[in-house]
PDB file of N, CA and C in Angstrom:
ATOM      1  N   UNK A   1      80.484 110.684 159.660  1.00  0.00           N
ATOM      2  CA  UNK A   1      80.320 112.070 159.233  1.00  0.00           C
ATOM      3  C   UNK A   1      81.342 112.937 159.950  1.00  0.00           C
ATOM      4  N   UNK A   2      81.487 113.706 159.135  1.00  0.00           N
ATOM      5  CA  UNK A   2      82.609 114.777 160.051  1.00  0.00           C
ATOM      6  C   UNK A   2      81.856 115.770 160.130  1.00  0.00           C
ATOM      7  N   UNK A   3      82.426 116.517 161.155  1.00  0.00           N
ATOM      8  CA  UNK A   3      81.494 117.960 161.836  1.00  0.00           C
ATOM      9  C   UNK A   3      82.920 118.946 161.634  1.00  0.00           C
ATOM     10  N   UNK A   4      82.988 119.960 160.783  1.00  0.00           N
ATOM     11  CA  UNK A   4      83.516 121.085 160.920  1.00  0.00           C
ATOM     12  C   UNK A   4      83.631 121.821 161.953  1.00  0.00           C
ATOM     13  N   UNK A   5      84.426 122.744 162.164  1.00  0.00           N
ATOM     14  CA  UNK A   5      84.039 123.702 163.453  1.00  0.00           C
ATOM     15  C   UNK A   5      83.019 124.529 163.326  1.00  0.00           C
ATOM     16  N   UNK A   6      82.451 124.699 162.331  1.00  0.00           N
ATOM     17  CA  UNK A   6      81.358 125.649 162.112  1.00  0.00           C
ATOM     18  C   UNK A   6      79.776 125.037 161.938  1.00  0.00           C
ATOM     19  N   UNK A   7      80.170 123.881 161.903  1.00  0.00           N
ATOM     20  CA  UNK A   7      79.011 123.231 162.197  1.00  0.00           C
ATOM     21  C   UNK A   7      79.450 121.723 162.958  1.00  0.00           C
ATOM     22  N   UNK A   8      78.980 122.301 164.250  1.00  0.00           N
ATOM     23  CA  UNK A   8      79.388 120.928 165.255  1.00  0.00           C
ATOM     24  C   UNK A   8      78.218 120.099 165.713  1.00  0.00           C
ATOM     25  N   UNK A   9      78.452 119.079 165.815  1.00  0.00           N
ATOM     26  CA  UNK A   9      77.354 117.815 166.127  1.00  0.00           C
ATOM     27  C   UNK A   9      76.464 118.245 166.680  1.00  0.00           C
ATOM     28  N   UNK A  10      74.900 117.306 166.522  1.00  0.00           N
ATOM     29  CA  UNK A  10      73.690 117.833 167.395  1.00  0.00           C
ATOM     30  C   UNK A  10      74.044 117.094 168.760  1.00  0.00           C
ATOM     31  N   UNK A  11      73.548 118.454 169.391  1.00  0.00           N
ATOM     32  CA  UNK A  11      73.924 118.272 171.011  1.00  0.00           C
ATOM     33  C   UNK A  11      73.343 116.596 171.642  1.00  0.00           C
ATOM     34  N   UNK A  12      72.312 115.826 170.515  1.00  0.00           N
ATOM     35  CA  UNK A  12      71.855 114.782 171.189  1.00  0.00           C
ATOM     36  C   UNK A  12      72.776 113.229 170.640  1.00  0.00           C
ATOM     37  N   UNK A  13      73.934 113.970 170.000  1.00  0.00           N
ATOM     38  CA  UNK A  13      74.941 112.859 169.813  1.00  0.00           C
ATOM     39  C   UNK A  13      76.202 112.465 170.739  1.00  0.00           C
ATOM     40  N   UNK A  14      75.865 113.536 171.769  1.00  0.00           N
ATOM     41  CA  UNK A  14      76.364 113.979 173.018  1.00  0.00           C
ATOM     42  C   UNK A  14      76.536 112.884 174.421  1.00  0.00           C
ATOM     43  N   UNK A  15      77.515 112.102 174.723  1.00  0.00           N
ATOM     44  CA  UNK A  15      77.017 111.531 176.112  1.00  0.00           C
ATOM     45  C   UNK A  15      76.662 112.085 177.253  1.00  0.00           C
ATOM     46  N   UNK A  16      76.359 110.987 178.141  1.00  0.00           N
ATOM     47  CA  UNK A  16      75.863 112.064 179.221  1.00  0.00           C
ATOM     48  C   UNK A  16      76.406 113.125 179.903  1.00  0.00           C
ATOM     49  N   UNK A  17      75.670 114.058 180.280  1.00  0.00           N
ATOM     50  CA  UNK A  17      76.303 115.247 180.523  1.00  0.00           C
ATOM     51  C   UNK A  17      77.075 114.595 182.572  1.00  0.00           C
ATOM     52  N   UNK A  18      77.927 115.359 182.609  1.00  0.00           N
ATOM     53  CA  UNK A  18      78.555 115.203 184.064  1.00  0.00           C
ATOM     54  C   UNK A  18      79.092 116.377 184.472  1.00  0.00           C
ATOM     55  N   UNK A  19      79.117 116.319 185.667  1.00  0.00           N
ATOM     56  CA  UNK A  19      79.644 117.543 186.859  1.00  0.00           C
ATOM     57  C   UNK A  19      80.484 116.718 187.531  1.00  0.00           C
ATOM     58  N   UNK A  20      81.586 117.523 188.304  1.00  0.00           N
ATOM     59  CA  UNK A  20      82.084 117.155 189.241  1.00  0.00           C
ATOM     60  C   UNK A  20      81.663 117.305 191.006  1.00  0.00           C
ATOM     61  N   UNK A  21      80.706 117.677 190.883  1.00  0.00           N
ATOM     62  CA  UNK A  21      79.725 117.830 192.058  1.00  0.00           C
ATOM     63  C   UNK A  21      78.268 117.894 191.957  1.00  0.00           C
ATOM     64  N   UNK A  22      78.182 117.095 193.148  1.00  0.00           N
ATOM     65  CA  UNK A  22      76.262 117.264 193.536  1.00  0.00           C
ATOM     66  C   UNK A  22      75.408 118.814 193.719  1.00  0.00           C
ATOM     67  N   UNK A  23      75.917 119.528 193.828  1.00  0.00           N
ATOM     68  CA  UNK A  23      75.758 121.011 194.448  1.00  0.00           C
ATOM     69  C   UNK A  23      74.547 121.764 193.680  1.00  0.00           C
ATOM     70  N   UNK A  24      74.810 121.090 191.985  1.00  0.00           N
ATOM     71  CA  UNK A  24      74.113 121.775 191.248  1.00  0.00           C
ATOM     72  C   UNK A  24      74.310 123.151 190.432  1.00  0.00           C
ATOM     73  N   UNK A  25      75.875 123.580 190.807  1.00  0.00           N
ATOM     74  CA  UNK A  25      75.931 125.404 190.529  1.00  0.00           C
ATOM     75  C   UNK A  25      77.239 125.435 190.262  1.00  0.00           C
ATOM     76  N   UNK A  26      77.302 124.386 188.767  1.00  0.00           N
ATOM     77  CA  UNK A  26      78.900 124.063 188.195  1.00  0.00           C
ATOM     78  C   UNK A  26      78.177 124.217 186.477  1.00  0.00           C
ATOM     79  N   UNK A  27      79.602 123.948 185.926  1.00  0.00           N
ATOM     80  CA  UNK A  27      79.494 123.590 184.671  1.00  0.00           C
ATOM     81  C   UNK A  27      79.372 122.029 184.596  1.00  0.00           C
ATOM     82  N   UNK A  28      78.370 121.772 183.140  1.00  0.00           N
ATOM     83  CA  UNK A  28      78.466 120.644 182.800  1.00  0.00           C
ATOM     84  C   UNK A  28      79.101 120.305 181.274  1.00  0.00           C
ATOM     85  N   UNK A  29      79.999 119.123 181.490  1.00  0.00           N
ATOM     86  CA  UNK A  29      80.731 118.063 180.358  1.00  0.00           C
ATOM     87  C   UNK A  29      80.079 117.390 179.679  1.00  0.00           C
ATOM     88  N   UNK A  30      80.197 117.237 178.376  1.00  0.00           N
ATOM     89  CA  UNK A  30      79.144 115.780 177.565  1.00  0.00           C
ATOM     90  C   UNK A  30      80.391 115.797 176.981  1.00  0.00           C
ATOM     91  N   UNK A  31      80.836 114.738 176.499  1.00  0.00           N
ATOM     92  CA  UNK A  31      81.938 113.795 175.381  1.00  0.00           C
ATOM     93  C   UNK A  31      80.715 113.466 173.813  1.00  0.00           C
ATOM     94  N   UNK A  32      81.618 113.956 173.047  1.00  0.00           N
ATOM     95  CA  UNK A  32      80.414 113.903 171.492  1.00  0.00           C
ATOM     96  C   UNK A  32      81.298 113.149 170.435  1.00  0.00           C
ATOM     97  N   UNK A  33      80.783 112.440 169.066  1.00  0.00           N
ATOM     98  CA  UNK A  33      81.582 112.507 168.096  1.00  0.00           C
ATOM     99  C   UNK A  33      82.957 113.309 167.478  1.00  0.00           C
ATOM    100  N   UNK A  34      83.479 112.449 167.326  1.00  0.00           N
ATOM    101  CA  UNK A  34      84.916 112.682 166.674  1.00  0.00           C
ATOM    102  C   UNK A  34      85.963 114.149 168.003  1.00  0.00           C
ATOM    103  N   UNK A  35      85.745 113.878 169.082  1.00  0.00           N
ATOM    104  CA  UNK A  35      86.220 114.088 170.184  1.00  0.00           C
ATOM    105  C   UNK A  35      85.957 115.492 170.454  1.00  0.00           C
ATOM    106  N   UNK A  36      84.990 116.025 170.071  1.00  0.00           N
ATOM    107  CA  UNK A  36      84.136 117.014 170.561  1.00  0.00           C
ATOM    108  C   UNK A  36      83.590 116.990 171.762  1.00  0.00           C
ATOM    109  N   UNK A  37      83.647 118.509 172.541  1.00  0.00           N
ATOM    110  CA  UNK A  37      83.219 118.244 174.254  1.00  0.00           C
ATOM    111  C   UNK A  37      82.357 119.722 174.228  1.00  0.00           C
ATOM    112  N   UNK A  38      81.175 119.012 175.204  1.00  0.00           N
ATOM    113  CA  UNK A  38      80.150 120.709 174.930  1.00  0.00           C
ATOM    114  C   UNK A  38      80.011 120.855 176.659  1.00  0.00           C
ATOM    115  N   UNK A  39      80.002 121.717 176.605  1.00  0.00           N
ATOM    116  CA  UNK A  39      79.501 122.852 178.062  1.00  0.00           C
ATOM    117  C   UNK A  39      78.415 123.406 178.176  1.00  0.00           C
ATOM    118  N   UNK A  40      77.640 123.410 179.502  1.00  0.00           N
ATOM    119  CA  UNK A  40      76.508 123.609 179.944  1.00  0.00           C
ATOM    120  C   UNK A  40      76.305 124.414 180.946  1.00  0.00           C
ATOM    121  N   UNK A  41      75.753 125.341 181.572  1.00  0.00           N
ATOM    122  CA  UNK A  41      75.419 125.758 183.033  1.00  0.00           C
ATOM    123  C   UNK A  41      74.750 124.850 183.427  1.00  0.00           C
ATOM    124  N   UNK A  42      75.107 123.835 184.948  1.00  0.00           N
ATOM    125  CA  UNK A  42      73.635 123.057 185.517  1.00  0.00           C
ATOM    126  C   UNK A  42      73.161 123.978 186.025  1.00  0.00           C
ATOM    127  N   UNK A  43      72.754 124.925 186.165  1.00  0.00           N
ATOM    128  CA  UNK A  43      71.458 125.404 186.518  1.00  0.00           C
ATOM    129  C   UNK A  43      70.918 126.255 185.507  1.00  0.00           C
ATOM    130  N   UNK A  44      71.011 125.754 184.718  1.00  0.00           N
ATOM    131  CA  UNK A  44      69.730 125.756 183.418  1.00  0.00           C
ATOM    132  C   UNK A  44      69.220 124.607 183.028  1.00  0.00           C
ATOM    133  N   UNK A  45      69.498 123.726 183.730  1.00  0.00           N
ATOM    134  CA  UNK A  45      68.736 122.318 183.628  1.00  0.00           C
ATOM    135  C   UNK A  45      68.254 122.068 182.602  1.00  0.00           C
ATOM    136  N   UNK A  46      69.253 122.022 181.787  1.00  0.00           N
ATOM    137  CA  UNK A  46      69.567 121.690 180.412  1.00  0.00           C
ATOM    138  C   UNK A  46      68.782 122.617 179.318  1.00  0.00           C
ATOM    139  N   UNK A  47      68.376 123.525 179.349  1.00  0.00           N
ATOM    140  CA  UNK A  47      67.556 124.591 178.801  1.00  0.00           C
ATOM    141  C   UNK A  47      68.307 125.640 177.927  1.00  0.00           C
ATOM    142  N   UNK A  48      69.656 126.013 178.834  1.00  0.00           N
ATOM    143  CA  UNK A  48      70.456 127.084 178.257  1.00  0.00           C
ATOM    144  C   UNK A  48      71.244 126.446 177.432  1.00  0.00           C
ATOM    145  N   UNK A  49      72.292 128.020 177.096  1.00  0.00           N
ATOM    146  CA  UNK A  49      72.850 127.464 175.819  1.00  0.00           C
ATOM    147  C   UNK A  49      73.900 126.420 176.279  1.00  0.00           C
ATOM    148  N   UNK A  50      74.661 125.922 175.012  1.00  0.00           N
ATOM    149  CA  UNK A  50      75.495 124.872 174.590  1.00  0.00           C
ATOM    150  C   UNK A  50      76.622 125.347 173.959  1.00  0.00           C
ATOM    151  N   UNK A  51      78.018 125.364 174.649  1.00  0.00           N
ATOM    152  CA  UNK A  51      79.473 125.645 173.946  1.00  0.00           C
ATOM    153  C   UNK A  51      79.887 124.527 173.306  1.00  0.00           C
ATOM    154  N   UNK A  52      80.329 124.249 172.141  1.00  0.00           N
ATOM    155  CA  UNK A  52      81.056 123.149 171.712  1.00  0.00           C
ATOM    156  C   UNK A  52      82.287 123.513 171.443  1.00  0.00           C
ATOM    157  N   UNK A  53      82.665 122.729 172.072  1.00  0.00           N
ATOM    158  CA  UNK A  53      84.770 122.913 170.908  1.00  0.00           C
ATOM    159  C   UNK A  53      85.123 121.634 170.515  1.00  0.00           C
ATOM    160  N   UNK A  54      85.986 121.678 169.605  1.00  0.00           N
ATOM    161  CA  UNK A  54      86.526 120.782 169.195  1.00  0.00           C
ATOM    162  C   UNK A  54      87.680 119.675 170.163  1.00  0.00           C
ATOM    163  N   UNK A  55      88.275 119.024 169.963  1.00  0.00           N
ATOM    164  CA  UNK A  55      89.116 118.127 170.228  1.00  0.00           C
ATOM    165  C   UNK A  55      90.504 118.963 170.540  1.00  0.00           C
ATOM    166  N   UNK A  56      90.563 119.713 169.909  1.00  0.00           N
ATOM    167  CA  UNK A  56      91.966 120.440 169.943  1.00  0.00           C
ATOM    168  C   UNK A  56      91.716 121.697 170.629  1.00  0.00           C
ATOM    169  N   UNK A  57      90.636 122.370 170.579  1.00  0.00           N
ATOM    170  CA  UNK A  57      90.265 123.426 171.490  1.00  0.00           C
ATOM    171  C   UNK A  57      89.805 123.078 172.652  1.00  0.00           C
ATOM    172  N   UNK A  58      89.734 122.169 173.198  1.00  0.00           N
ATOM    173  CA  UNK A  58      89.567 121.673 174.591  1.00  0.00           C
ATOM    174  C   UNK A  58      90.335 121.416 174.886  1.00  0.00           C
ATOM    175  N   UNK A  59      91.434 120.797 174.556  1.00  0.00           N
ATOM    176  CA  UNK A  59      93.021 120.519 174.958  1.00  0.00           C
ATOM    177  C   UNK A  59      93.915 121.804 175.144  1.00  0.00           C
ATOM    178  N   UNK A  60      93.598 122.702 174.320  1.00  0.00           N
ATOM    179  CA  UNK A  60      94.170 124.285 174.707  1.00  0.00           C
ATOM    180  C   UNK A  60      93.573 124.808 175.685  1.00  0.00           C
ATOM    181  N   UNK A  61      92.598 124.441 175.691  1.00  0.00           N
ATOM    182  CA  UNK A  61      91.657 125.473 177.127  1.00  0.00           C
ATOM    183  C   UNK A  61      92.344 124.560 178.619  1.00  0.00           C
ATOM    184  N   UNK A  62      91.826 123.635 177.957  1.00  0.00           N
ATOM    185  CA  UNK A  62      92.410 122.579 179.269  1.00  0.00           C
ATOM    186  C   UNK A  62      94.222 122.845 180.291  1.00  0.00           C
ATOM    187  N   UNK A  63      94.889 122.721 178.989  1.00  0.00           N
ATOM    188  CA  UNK A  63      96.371 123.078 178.850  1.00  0.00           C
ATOM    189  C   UNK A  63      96.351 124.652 179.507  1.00  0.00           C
ATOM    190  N   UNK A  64      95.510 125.843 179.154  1.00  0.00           N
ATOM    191  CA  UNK A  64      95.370 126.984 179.372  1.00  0.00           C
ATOM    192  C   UNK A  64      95.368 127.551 181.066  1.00  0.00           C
ATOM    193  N   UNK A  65      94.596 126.223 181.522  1.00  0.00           N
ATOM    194  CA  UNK A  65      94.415 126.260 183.035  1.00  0.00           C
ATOM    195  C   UNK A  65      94.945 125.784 183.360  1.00  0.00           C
ATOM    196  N   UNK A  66      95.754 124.484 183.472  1.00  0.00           N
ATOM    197  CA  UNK A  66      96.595 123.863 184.139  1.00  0.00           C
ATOM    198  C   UNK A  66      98.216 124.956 184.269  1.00  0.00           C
ATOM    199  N   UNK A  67      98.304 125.308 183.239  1.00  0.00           N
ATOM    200  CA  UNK A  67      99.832 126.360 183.230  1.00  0.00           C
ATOM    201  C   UNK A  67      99.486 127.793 183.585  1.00  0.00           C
ATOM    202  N   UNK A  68      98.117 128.284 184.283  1.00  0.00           N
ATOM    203  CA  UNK A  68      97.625 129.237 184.884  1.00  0.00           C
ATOM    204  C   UNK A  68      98.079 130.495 183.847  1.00  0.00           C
ATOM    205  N   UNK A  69      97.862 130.080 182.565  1.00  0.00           N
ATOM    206  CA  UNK A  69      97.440 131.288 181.547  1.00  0.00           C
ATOM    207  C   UNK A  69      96.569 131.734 181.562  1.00  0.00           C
ATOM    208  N   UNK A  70      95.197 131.368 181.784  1.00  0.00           N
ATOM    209  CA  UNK A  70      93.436 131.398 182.362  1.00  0.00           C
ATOM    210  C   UNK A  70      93.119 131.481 183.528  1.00  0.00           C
ATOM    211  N   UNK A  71      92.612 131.957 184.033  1.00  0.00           N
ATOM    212  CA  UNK A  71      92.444 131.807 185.424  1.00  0.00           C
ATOM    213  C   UNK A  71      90.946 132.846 185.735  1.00  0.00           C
TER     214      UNK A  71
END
């Protein structure tokens, strides 16, 4: 199935979510179908909302910070 940008995968097609720290008071990563990546606050312990982007909008955001256009 393909997921449009306007309608992106259910969050439970999602792998596991990960942080880069134990701390608890980061964002969290899940890897989804057709290279979709969603974002989390951990401290909503999984309750709050859910960002999805696509494959290509995560690579711009990504790209965005590394060349300190974002910050």
């Amino acid at each position: 199935m393909q997921y449009p940008r306007t309608n992106p995968p259910p969050v439970e097609l999602f792998t596991d979510w990960r942080d880069n720290t134990n701390e608890g008071s980061c964002v969290q990563i899940a890897h989804g179908p057709e290279g979709w990546v969603a974002v989390r606050d951990s401290k909503d312990h999984g309750h709050g909302p859910v960002l999805c982007f696509t494959a290509q909008e995560w690579t711009a955001f990504k790209d965005g910070l590394a060349s300190g256009k974002l910050t």
